[in-house]
Protein backbone atom coordinates (compact mmCIF):
# COMPACT_ATOMS: atom_id res chain seq x y z
CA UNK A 1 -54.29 3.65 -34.10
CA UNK A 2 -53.68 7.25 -35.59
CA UNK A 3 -56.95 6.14 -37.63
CA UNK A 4 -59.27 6.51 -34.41
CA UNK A 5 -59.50 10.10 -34.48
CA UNK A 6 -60.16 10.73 -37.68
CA UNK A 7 -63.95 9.61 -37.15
CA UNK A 8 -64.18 12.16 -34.16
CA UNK A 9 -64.45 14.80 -36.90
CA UNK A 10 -67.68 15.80 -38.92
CA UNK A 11 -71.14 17.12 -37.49
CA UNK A 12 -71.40 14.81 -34.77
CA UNK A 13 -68.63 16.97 -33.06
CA UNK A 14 -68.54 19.95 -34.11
CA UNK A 15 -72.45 20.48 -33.56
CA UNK A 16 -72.17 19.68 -29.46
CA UNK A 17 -69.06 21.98 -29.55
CA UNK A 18 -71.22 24.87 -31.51
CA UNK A 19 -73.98 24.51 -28.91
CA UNK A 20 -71.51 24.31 -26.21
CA UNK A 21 -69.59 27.37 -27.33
CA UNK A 22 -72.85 29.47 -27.79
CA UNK A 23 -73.89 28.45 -23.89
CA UNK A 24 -76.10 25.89 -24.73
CA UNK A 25 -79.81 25.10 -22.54
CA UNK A 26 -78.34 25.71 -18.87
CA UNK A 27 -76.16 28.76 -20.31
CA UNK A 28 -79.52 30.70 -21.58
CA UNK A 29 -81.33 29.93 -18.16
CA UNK A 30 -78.23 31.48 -16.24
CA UNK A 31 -78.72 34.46 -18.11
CA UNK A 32 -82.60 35.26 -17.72
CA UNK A 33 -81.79 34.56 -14.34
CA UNK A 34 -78.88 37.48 -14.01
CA UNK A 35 -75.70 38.83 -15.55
CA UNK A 36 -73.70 37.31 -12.49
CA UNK A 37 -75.10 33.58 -13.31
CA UNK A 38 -74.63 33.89 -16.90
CA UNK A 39 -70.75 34.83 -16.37
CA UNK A 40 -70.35 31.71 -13.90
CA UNK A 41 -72.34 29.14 -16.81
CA UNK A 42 -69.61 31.00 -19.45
CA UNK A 43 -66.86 30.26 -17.26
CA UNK A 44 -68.20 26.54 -16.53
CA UNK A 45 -67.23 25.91 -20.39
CA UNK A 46 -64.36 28.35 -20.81
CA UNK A 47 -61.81 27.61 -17.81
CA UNK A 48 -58.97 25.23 -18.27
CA UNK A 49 -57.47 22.70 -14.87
CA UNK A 50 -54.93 19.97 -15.01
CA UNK A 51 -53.61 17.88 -12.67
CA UNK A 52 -54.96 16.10 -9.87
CA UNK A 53 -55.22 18.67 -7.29
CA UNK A 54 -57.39 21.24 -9.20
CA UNK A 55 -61.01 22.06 -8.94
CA UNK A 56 -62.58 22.78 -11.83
CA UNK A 57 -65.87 24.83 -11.85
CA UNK A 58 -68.74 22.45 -10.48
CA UNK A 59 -66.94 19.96 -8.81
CA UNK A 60 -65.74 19.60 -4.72
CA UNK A 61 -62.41 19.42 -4.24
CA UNK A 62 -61.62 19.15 -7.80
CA UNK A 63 -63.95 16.79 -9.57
CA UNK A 64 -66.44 14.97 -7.29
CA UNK A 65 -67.23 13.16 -4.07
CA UNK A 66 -64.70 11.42 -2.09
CA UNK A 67 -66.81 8.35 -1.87
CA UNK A 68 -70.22 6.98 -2.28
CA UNK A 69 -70.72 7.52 1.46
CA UNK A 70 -69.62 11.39 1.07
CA UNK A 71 -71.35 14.14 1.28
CA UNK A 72 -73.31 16.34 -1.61
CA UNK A 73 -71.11 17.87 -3.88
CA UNK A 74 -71.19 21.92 -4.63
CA UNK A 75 -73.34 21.37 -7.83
CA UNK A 76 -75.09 23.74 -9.01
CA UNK A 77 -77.71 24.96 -12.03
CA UNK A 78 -75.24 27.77 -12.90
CA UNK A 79 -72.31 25.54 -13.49
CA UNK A 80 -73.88 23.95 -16.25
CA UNK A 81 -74.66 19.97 -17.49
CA UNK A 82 -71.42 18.15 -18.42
CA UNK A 83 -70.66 18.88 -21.90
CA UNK A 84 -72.07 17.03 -25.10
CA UNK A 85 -69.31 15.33 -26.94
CA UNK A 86 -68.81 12.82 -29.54
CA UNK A 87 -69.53 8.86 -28.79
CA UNK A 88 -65.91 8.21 -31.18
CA UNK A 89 -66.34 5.23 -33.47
CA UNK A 90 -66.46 2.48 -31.10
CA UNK A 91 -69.34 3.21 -28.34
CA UNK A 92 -70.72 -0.16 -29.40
CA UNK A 93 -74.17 1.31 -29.03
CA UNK A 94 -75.66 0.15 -31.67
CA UNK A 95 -75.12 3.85 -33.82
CA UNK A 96 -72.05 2.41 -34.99
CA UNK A 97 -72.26 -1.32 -36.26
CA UNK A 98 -72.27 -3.82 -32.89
CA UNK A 99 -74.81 -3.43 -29.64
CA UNK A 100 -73.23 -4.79 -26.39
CA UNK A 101 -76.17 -2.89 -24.15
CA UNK A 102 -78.35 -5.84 -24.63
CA UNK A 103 -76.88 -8.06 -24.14
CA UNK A 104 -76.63 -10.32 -20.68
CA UNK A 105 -74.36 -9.54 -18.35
CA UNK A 106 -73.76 -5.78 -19.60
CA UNK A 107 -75.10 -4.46 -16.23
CA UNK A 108 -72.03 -5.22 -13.99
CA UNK A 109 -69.99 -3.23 -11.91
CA UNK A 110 -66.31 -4.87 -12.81
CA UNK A 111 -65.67 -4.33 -16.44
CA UNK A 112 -62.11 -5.51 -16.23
CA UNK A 113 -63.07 -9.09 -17.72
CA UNK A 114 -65.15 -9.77 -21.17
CA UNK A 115 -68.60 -11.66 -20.51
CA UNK A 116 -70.84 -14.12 -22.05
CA UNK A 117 -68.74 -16.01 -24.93
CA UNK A 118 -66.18 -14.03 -24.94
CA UNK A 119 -63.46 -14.67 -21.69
CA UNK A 120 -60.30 -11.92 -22.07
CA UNK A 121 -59.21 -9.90 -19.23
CA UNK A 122 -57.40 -6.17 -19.51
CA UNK A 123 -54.78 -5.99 -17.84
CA UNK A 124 -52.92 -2.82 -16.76
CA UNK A 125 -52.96 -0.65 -13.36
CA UNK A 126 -56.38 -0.67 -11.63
CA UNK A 127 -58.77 2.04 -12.14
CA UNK A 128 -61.81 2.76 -10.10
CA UNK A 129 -64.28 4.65 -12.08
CA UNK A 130 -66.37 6.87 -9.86
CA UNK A 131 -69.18 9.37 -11.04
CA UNK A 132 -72.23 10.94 -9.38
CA UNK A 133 -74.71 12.36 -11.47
CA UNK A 134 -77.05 15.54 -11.13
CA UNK A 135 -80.17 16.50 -12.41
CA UNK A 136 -80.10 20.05 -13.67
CA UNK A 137 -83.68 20.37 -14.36
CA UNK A 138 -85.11 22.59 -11.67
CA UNK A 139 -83.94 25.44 -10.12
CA UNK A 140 -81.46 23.72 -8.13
CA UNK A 141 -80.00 20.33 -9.41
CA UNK A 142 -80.55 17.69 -7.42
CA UNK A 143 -79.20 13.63 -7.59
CA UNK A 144 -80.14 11.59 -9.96
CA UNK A 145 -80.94 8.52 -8.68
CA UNK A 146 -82.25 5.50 -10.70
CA UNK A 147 -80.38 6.44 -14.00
CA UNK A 148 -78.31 4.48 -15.61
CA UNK A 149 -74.40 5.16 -17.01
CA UNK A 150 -72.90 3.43 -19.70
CA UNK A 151 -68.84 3.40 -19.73
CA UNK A 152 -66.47 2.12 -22.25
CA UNK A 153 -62.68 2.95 -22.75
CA UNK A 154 -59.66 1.65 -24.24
CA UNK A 155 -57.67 -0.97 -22.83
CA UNK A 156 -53.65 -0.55 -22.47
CA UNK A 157 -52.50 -1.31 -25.58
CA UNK A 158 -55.09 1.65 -27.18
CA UNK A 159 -57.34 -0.87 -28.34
CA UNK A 160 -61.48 -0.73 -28.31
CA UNK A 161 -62.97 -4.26 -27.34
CA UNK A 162 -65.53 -5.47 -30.49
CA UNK A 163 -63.60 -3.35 -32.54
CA UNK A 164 -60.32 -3.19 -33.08
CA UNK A 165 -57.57 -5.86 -34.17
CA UNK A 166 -56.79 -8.00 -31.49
CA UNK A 167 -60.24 -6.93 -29.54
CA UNK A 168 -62.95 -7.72 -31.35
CA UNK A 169 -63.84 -10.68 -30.14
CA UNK A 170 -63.77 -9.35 -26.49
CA UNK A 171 -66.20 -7.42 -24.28
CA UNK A 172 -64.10 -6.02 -21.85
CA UNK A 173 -64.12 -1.90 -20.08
CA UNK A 174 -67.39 -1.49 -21.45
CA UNK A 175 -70.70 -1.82 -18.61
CA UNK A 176 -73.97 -0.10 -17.09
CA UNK A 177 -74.42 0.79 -13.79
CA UNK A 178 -77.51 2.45 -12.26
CA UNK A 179 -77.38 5.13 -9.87
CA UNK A 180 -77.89 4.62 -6.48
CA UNK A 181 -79.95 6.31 -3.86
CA UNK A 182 -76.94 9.43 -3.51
CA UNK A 183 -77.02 9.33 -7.80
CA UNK A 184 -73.42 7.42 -7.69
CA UNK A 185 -72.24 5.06 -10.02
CA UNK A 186 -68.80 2.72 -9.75
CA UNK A 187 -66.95 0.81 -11.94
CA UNK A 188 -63.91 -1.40 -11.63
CA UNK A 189 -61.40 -0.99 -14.40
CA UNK A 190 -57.88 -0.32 -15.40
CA UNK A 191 -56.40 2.85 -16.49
CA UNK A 192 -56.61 3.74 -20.75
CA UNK A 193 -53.62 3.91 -22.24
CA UNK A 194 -52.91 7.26 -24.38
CA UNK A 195 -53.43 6.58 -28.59
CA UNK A 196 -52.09 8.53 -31.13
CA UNK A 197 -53.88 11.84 -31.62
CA UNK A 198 -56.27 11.68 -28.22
CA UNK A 199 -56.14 13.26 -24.60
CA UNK A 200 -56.04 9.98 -22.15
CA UNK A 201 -60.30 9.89 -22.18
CA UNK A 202 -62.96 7.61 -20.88
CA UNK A 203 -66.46 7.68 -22.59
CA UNK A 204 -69.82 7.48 -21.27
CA UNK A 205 -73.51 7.72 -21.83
CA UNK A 206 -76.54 8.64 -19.24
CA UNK A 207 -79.70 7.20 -19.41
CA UNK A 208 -83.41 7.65 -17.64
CA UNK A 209 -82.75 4.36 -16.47
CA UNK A 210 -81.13 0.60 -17.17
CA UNK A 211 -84.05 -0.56 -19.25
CA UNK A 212 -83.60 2.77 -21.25
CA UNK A 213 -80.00 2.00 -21.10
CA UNK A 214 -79.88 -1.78 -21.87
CA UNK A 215 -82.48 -0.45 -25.12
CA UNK A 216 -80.03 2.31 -26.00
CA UNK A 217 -83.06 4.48 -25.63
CA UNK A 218 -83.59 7.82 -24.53
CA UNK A 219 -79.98 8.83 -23.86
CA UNK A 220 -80.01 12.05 -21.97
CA UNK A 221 -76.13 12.73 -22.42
CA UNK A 222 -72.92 11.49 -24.34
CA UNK A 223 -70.07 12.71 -22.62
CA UNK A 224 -66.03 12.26 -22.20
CA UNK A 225 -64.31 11.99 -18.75
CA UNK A 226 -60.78 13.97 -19.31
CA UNK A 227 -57.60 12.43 -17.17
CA UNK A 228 -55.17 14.62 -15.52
CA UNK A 229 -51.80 15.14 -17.15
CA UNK A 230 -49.59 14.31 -14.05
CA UNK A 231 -51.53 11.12 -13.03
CA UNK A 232 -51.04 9.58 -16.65
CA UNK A 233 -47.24 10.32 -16.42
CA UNK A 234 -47.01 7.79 -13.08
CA UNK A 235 -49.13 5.62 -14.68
CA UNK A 236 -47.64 5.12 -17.93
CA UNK A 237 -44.31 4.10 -16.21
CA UNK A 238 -46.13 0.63 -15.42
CA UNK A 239 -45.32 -2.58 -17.47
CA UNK A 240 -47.34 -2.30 -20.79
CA UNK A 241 -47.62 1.03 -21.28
CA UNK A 242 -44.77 2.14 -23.19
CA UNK A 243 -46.92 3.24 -26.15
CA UNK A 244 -48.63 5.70 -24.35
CA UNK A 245 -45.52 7.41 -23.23
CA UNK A 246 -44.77 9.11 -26.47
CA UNK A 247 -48.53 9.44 -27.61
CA UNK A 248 -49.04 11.78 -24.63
CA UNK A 249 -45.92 13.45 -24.84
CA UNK A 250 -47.46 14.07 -28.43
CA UNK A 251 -50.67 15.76 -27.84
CA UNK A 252 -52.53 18.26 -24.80
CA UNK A 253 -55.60 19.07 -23.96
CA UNK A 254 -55.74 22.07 -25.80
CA UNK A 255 -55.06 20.42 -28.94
CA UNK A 256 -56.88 17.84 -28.59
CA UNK A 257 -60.40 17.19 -30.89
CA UNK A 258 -62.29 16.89 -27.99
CA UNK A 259 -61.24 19.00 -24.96
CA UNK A 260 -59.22 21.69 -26.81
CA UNK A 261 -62.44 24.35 -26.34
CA UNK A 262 -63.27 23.61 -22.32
CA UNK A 263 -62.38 20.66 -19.95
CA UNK A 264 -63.09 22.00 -16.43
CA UNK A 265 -66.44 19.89 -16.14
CA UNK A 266 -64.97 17.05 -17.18
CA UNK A 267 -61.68 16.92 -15.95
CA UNK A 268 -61.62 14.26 -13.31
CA UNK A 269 -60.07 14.24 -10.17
CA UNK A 270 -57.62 11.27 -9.70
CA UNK A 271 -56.04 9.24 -6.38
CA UNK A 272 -53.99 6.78 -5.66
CA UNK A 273 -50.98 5.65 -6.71
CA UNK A 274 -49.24 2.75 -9.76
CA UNK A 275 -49.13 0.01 -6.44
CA UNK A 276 -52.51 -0.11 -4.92
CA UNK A 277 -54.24 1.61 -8.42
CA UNK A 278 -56.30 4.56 -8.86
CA UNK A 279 -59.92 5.97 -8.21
CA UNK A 280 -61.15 9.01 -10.62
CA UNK A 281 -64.19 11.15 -9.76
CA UNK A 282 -66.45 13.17 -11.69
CA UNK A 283 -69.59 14.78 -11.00
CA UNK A 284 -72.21 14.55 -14.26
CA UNK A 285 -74.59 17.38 -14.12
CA UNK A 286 -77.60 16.58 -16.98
């Protein structure tokens, strides 16, 4: 798999991580609107959290709600939108050779299992996907409600479903999910497995809303959800994982292609445990 990264390199990545590192949109509004917010959108990029207890900038109690029935989360325009990052080589999008987003069944909630032809399950320790996304565009950001998020991620052996050898004639950890009323999205999943030469990552994309998403149309963000160091440690002592052992022990987050210049907005926070499986949060400010 030490091929994957190599297509995370080239203008598609370094131009987010330019914009990023000059402040980008919600950076230049902070600081019309005062020296204080500009040094709190700088530091939104800048600051570096692991594990599963932190709280990076812009997230409660390190990196989101505690459930979809949980109150607002300390989001604000200051903090910043969640940064642009590469879609990798397999977002199956339709910008890189195959589009699952229109086909039926895509809009689903469990992504553990592939759909329509194709019938393969990933196996590995359960994963519940959690985000709640923000909209950033007036002066105070507010819930999104009605979009639509698009997640895919490796399964435990490294591999991308409709891509790579063994997987491409499967489906599976890739879905959409609209927002709800609160601007929360959930998926059920298992945990990624670390690959040669990338932080343990999950992908996504936001969109207006599921037709725009089920269109690929209109994406307002491509993003990266970052997984804490000590949490991928318990994890990869579970059957199936051995691979990902040394791969992580091989790599950090401030080497890595994607997270090495700012993870705190997209660092998630992580519960739970190897037995009864895992939920990760992550506000998505856009």
């Amino acid at each position: 798999m030490t091929e994957l990264h190599d297509h995370d390199r080239g203008l598609s990545h370094d131009l987010p991580l330019i914009l990023r590192r000059g402040m980008g949109r919600r950076g230049l509004l902070a600081l019309f609107g005062g020296v204080g917010a500009a040094a709190v959108a700088g530091c939104a990029s800048d600051e570096s959290s692991t594990g599963s207890s932190s709280t990076p900038s812009g997230q409660a109690d390190g990196g989101g709600p505690p459930d979809r029935a949980g109150n607002d989360s300390n989001v604000s325009v200051a903090d910043g939108e969640i940064p642009e990052e590469t879609a990798g080589p397999y977002p199956a999008d339709g910008s890189n050779g195959v589009d699952v987003l229109g086909e039926s069944g895509i809009v689903r909630s469990d992504i553990t299992s592939s759909f329509g032809s194709a019938s393969g399950t990933a196996e590995g320790v359960p994963l519940t996907v959690r985000m709640k996304v923000y909209d950033l565009n007036g002066e105070d950001a507010a819930v999104l409600k009605g979009a639509a998020v698009y997640v895919w991620h490796c399964d435990r052996e490294g591999r991308y479903s409709m891509y790579s050898e063994g997987a491409e004639d499967e489906n599976y950890l890739r879905g959409v999910q609209a927002t709800d009323a609160k601007g929360f999205v959930e998926f059920t999943s298992i945990f990624p497995a670390a690959y040669s030469g990338r932080w343990p990552h999950i992908h996504f994309e936001v969109y207006p809303s599921l037709d725009d998403a089920t269109s690929a149309a209109n994406r307002l963000r491509t993003s990266q959800m970052a997984l804490p160091e000590d949490i991928c440690k318990q994890v990869y002592e579970a059957d199936g994982y051995d691979a990902s052992v040394s791969n992580l022990s091989q790599t950090s987050l401030d080497s890595d292609n994607v997270f090495s210049d700012g993870y705190s907005l997209q660092m998630a926070k992580v519960t739970g445990s190897n037995a009864d499986g895992y939920v990760a949060t992550l506000n998505v400010p856009v």
